[in-house]
PDB file of N, CA and C in Angstrom:
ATOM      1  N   UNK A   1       0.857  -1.168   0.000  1.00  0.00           N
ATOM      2  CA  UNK A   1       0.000   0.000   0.000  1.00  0.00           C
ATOM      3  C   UNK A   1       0.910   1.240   0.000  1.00  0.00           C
ATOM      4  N   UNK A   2       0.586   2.320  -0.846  1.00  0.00           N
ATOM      5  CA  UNK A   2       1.559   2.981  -1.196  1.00  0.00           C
ATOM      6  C   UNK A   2       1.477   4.355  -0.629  1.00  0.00           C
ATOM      7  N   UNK A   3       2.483   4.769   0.366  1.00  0.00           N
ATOM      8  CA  UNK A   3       2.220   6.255   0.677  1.00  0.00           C
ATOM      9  C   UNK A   3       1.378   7.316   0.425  1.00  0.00           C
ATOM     10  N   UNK A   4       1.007   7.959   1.022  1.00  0.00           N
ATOM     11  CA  UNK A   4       0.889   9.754   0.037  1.00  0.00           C
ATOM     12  C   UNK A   4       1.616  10.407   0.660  1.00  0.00           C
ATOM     13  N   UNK A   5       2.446  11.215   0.036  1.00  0.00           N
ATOM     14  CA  UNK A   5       3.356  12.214  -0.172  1.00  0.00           C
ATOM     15  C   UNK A   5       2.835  13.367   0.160  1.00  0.00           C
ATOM     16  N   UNK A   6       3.757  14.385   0.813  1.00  0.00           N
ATOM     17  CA  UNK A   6       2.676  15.716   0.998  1.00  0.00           C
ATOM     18  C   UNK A   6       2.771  16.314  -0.257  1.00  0.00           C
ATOM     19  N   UNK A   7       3.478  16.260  -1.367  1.00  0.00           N
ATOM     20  CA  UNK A   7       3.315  16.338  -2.342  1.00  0.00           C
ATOM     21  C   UNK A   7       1.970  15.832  -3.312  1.00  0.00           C
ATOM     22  N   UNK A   8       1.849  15.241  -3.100  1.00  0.00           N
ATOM     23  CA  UNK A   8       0.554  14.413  -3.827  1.00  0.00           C
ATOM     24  C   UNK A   8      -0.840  15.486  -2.787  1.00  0.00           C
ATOM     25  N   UNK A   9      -0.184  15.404  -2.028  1.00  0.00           N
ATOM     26  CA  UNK A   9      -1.492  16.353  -1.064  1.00  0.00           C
ATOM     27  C   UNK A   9      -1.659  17.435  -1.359  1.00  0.00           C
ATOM     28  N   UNK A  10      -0.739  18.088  -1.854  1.00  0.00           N
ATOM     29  CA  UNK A  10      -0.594  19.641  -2.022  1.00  0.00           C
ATOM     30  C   UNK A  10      -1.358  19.481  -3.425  1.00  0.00           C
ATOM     31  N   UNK A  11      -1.118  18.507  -4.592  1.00  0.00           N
ATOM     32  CA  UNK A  11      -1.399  18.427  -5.966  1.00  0.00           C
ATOM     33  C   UNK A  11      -2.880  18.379  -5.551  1.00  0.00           C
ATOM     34  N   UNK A  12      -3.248  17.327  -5.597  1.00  0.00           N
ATOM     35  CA  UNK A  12      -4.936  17.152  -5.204  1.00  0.00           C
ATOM     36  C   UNK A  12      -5.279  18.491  -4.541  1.00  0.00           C
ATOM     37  N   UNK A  13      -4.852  18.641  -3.438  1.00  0.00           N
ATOM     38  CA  UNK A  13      -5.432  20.048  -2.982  1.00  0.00           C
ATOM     39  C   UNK A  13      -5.569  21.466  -3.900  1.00  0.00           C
ATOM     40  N   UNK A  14      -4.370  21.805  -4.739  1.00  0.00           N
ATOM     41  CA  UNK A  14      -4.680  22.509  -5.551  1.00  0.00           C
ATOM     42  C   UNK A  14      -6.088  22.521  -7.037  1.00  0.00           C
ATOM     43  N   UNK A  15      -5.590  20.996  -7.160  1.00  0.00           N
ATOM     44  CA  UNK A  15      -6.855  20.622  -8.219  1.00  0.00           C
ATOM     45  C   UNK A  15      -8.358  20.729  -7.861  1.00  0.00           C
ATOM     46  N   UNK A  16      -8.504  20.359  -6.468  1.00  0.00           N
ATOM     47  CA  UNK A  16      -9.952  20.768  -6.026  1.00  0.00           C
ATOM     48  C   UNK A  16     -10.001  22.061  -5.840  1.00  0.00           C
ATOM     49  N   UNK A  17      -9.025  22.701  -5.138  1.00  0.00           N
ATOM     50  CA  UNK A  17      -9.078  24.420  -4.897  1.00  0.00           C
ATOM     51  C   UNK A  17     -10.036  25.153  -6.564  1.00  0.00           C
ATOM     52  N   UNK A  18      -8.838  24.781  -7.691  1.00  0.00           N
ATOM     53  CA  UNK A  18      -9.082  25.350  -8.711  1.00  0.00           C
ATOM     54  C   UNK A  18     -10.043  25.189  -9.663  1.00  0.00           C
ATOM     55  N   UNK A  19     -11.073  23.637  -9.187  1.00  0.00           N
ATOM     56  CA  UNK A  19     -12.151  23.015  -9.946  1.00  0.00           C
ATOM     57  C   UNK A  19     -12.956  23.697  -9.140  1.00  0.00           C
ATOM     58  N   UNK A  20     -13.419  24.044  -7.956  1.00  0.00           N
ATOM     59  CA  UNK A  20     -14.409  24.871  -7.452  1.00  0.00           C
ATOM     60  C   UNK A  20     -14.512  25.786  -8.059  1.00  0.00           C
ATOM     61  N   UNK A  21     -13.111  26.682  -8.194  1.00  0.00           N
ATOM     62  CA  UNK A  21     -13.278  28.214  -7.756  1.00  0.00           C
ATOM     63  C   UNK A  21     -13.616  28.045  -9.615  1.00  0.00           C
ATOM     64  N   UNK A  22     -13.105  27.363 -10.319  1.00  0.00           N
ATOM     65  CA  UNK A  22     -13.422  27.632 -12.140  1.00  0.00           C
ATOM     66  C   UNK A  22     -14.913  27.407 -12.053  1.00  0.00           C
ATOM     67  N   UNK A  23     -15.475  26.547 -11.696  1.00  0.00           N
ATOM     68  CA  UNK A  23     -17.279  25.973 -11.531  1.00  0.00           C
ATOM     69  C   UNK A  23     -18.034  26.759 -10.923  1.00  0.00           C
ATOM     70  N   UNK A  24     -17.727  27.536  -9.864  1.00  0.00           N
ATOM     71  CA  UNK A  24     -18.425  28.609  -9.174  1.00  0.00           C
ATOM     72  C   UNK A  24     -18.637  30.306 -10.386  1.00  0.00           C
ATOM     73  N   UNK A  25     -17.347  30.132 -11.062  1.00  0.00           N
ATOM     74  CA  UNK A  25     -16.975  31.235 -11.857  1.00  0.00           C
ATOM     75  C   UNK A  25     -17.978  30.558 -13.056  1.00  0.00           C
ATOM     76  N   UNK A  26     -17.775  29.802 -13.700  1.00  0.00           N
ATOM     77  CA  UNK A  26     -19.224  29.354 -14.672  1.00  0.00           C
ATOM     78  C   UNK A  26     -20.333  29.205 -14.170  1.00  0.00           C
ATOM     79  N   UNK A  27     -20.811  28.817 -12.904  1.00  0.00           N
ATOM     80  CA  UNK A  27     -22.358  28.473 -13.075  1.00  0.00           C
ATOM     81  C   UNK A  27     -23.128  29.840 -12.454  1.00  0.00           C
ATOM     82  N   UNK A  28     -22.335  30.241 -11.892  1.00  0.00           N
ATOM     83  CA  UNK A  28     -22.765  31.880 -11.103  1.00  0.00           C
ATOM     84  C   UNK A  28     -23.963  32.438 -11.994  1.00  0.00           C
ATOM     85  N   UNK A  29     -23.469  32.937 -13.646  1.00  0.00           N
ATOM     86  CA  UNK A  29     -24.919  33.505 -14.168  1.00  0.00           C
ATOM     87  C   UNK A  29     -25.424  32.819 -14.592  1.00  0.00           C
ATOM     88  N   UNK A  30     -25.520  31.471 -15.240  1.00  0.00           N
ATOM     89  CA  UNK A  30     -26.281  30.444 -15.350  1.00  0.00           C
ATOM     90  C   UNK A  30     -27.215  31.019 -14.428  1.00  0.00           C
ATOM     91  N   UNK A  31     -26.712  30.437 -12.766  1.00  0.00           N
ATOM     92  CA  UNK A  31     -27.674  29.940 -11.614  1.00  0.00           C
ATOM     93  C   UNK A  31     -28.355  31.499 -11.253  1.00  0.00           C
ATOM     94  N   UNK A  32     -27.863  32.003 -11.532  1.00  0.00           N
ATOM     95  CA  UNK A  32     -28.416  33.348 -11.384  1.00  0.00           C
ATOM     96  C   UNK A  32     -29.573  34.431 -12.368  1.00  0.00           C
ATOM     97  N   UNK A  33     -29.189  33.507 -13.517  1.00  0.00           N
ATOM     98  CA  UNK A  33     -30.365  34.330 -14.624  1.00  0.00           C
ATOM     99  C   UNK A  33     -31.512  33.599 -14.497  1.00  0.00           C
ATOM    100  N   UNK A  34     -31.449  31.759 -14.063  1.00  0.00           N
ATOM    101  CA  UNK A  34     -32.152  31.457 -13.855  1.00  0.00           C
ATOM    102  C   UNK A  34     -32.936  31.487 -12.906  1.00  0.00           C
ATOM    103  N   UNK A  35     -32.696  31.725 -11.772  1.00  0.00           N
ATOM    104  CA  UNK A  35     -32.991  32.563 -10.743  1.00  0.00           C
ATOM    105  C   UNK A  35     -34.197  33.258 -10.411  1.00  0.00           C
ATOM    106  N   UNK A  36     -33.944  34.470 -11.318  1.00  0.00           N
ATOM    107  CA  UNK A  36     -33.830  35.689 -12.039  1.00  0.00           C
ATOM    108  C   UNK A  36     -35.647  35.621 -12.635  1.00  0.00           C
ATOM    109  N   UNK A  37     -35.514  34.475 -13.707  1.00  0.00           N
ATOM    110  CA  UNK A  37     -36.566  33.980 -15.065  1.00  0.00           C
ATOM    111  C   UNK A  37     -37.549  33.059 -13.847  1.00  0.00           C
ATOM    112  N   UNK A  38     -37.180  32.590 -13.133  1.00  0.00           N
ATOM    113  CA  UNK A  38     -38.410  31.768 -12.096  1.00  0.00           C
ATOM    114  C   UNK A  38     -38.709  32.624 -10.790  1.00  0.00           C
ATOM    115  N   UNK A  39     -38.277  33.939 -10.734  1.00  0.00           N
ATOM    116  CA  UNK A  39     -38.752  34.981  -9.271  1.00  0.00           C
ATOM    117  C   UNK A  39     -38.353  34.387  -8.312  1.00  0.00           C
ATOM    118  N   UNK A  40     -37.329  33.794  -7.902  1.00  0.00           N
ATOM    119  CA  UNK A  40     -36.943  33.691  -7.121  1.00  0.00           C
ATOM    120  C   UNK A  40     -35.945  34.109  -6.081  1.00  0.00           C
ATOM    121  N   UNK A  41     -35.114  35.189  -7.004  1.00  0.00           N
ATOM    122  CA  UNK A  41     -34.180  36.053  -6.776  1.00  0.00           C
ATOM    123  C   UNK A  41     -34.633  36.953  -5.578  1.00  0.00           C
ATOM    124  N   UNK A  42     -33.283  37.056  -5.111  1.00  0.00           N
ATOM    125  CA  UNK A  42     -33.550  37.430  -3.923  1.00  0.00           C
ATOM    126  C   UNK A  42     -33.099  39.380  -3.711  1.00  0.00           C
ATOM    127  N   UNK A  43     -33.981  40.341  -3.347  1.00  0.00           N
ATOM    128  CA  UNK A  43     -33.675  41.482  -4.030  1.00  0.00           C
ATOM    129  C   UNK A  43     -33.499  42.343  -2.370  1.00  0.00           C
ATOM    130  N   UNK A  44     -33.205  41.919  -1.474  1.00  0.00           N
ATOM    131  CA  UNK A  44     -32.885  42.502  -0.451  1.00  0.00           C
ATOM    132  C   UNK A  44     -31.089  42.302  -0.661  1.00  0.00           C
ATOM    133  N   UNK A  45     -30.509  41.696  -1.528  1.00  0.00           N
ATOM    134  CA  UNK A  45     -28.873  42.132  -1.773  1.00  0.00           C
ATOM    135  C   UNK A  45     -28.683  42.118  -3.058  1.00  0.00           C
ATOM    136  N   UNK A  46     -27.206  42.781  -2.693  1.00  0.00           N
ATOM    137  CA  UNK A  46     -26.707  42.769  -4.408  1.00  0.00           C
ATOM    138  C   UNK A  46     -26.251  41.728  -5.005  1.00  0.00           C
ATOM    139  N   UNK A  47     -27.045  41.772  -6.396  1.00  0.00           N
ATOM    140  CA  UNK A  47     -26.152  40.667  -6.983  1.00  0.00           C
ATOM    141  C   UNK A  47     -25.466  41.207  -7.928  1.00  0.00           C
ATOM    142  N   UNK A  48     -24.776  40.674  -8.695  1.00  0.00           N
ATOM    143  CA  UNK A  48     -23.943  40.817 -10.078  1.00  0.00           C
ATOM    144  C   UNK A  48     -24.634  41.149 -10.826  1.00  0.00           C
ATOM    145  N   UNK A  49     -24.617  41.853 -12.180  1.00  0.00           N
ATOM    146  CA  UNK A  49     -24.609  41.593 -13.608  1.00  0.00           C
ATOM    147  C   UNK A  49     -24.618  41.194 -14.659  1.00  0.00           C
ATOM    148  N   UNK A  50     -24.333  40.107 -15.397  1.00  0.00           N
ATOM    149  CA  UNK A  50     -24.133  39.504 -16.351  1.00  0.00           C
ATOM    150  C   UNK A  50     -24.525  40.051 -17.694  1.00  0.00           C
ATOM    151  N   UNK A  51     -23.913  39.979 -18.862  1.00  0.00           N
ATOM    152  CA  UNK A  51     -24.020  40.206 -19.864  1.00  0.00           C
ATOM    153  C   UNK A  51     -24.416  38.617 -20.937  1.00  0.00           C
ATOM    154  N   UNK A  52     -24.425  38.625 -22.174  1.00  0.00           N
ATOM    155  CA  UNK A  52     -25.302  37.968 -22.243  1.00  0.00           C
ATOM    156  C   UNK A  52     -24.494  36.683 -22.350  1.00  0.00           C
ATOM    157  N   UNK A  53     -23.093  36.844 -22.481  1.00  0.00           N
ATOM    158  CA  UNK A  53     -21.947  35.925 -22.669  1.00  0.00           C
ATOM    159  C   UNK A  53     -21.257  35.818 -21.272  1.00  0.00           C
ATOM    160  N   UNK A  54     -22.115  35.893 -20.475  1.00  0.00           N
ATOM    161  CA  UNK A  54     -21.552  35.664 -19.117  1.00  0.00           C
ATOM    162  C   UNK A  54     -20.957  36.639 -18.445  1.00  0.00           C
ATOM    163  N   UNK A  55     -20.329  37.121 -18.699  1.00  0.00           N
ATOM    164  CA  UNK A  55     -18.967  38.018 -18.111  1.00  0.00           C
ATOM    165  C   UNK A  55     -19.702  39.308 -16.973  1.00  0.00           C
ATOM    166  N   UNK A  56     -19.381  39.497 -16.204  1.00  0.00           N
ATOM    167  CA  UNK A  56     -20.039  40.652 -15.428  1.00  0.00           C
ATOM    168  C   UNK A  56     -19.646  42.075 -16.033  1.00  0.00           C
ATOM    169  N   UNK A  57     -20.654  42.707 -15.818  1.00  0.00           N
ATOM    170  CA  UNK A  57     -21.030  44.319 -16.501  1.00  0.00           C
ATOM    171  C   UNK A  57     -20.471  44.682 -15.316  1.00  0.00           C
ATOM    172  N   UNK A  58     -19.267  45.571 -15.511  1.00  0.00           N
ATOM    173  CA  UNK A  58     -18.954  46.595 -14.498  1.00  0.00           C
ATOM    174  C   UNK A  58     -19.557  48.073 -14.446  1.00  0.00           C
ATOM    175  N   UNK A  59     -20.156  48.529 -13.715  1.00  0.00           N
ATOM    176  CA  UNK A  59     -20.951  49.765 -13.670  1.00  0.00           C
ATOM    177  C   UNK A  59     -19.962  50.577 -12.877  1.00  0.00           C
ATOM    178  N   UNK A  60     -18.289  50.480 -13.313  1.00  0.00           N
ATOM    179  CA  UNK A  60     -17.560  51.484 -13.162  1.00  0.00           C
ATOM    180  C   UNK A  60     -16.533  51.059 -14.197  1.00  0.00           C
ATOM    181  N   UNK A  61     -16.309  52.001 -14.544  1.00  0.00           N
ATOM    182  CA  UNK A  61     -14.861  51.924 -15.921  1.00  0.00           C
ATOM    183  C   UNK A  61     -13.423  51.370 -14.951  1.00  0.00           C
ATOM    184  N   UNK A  62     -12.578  50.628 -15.796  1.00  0.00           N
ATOM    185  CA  UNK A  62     -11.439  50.459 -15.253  1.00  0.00           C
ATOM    186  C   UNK A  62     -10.204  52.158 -15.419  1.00  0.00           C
ATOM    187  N   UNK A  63     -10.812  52.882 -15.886  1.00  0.00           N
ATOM    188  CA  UNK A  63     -10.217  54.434 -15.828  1.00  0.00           C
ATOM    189  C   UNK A  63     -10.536  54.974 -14.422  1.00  0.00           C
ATOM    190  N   UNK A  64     -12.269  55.224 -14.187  1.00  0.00           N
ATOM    191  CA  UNK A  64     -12.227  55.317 -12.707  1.00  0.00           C
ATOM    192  C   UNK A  64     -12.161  54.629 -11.553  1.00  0.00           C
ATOM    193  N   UNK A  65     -11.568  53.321 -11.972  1.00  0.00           N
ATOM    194  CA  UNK A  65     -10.968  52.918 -10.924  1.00  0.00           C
ATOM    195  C   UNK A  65      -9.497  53.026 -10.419  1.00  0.00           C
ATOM    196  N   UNK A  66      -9.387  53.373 -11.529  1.00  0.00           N
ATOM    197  CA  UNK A  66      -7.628  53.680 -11.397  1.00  0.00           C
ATOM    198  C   UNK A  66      -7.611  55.357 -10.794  1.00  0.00           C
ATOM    199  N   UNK A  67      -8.363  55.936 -11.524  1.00  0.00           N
ATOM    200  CA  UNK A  67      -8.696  57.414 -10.545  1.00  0.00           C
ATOM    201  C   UNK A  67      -8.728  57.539  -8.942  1.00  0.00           C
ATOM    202  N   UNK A  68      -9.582  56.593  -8.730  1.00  0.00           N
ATOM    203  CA  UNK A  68     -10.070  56.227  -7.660  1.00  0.00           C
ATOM    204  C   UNK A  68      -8.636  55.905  -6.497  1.00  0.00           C
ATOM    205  N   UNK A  69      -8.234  55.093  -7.486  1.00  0.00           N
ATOM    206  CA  UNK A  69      -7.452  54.086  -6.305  1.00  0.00           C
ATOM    207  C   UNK A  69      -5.672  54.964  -6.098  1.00  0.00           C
ATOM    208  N   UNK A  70      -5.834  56.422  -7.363  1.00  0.00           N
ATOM    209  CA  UNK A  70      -5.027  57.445  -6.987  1.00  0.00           C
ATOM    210  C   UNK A  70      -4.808  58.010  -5.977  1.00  0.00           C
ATOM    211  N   UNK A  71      -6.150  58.620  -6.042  1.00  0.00           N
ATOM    212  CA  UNK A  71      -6.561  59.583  -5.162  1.00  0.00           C
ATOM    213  C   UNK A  71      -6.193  58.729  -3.717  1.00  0.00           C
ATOM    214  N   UNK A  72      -6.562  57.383  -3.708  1.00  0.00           N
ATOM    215  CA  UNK A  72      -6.145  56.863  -2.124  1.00  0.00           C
ATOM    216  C   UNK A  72      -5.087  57.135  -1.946  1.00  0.00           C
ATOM    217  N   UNK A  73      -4.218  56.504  -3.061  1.00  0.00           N
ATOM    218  CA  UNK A  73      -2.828  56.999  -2.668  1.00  0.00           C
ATOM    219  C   UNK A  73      -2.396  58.048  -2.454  1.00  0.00           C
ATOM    220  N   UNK A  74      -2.766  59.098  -3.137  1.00  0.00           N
ATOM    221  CA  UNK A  74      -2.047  60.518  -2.694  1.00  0.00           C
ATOM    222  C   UNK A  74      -2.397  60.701  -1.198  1.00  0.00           C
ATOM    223  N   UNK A  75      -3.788  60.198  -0.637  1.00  0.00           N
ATOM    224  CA  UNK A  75      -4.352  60.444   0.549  1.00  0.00           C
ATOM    225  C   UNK A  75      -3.319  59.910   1.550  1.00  0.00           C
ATOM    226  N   UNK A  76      -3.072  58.575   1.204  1.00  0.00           N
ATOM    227  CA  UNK A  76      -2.374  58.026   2.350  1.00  0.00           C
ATOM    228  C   UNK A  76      -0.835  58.600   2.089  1.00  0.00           C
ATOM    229  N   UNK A  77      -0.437  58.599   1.286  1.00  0.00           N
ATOM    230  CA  UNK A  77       0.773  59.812   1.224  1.00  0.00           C
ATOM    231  C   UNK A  77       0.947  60.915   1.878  1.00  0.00           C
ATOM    232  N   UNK A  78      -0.011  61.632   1.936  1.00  0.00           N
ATOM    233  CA  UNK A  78       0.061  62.750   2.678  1.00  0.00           C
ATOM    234  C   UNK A  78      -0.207  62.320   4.218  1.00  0.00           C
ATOM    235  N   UNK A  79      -0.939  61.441   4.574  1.00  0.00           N
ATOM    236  CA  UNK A  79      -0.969  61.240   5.929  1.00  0.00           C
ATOM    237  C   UNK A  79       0.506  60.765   6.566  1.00  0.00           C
ATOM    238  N   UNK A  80       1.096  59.972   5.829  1.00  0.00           N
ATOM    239  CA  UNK A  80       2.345  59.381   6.124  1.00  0.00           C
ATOM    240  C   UNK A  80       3.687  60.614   6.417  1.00  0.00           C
ATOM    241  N   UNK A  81       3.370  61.516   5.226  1.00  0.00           N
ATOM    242  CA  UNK A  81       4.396  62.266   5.800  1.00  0.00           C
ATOM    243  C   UNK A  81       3.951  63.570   6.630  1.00  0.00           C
ATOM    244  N   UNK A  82       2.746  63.499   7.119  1.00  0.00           N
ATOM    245  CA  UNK A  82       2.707  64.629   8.219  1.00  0.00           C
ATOM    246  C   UNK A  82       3.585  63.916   9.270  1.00  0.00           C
ATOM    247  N   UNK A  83       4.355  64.540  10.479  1.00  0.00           N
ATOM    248  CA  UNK A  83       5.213  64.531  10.968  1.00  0.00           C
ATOM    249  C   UNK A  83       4.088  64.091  12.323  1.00  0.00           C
ATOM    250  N   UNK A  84       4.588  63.052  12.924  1.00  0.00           N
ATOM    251  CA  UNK A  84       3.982  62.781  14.409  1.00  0.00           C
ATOM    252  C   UNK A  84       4.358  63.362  15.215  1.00  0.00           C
ATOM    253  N   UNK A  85       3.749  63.895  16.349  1.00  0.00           N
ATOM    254  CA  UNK A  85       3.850  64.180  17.961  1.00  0.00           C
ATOM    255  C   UNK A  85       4.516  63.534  18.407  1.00  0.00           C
ATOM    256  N   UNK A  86       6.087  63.896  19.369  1.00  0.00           N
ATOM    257  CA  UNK A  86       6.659  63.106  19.814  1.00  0.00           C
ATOM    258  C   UNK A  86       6.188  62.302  21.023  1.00  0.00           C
ATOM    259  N   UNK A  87       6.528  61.406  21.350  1.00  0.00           N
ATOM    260  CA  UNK A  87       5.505  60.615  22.274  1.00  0.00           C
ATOM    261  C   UNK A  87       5.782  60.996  23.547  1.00  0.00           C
ATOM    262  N   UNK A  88       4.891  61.040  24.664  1.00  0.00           N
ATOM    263  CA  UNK A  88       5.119  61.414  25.914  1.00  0.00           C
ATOM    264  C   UNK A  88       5.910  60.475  26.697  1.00  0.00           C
ATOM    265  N   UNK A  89       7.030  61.485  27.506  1.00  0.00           N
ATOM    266  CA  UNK A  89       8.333  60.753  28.442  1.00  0.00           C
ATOM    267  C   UNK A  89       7.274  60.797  29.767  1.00  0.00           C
ATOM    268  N   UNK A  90       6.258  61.242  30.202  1.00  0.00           N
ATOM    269  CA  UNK A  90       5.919  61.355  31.473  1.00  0.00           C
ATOM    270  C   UNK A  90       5.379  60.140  32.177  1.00  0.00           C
ATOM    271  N   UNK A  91       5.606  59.034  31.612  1.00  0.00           N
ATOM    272  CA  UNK A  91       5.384  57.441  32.145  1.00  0.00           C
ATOM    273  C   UNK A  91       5.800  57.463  33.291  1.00  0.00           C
ATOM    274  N   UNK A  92       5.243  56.478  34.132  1.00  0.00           N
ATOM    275  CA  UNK A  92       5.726  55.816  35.493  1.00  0.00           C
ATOM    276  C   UNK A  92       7.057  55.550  35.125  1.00  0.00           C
ATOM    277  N   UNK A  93       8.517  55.636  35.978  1.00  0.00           N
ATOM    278  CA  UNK A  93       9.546  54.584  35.338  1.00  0.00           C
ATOM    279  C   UNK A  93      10.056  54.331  37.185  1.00  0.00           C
ATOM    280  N   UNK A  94      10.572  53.097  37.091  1.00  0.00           N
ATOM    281  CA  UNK A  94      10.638  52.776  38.279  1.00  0.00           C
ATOM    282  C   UNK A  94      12.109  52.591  38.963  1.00  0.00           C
ATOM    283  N   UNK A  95      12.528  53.489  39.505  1.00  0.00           N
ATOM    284  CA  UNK A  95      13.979  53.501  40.088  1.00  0.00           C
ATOM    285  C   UNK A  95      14.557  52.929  41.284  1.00  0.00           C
ATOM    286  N   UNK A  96      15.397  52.207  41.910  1.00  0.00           N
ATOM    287  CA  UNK A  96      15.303  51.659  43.141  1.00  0.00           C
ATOM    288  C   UNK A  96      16.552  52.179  43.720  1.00  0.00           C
TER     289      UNK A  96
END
């Protein structure tokens, strides 16, 4: 009877990892238009988009997202180099 290898574990493990996550990524608007066509959809959250070839409709451009994700940066830039308050020496310190 022949070992398994953590190698062989890691392989299998990746192959199921990546057969979910590909099957979840295909049946999503399937399961969802159909959904959708029998009222069953559920409209207290968001769902996705789909177009008619599957792919999700982004209702933001990849331009303003890159705008977007500027502007963070300059934000956190500027927070970084405002200069901190030096920290207070007035601690307990204990001398004997």
């Amino acid at each position: 009877m022949p070992r398994i290898k953590g190698f062989d574990l890691f392989t299998i493990g990746v192959i199921i990892v990546a057969g979910v996550y590909t099957g979840t990524k295909f049946f999503e608007p399937l399961v969802i238009e159909q959904l959708r066509k029998d009222g069953h959809l559920r409209t207290d959250i968001s769902v996705p988009k789909y177009n008619s070839e599957g792919e999700p409709v982004d209702e933001k451009s990849m331009m303003q997202l890159r705008k977007e994700l500027e502007q963070i940066n300059k934000l956190e830039k500027s927070q970084a180099r405002k200069p901190q308050p030096p920290a207070s020496t007035t601690g307990t310190s204990q001398s004997s």
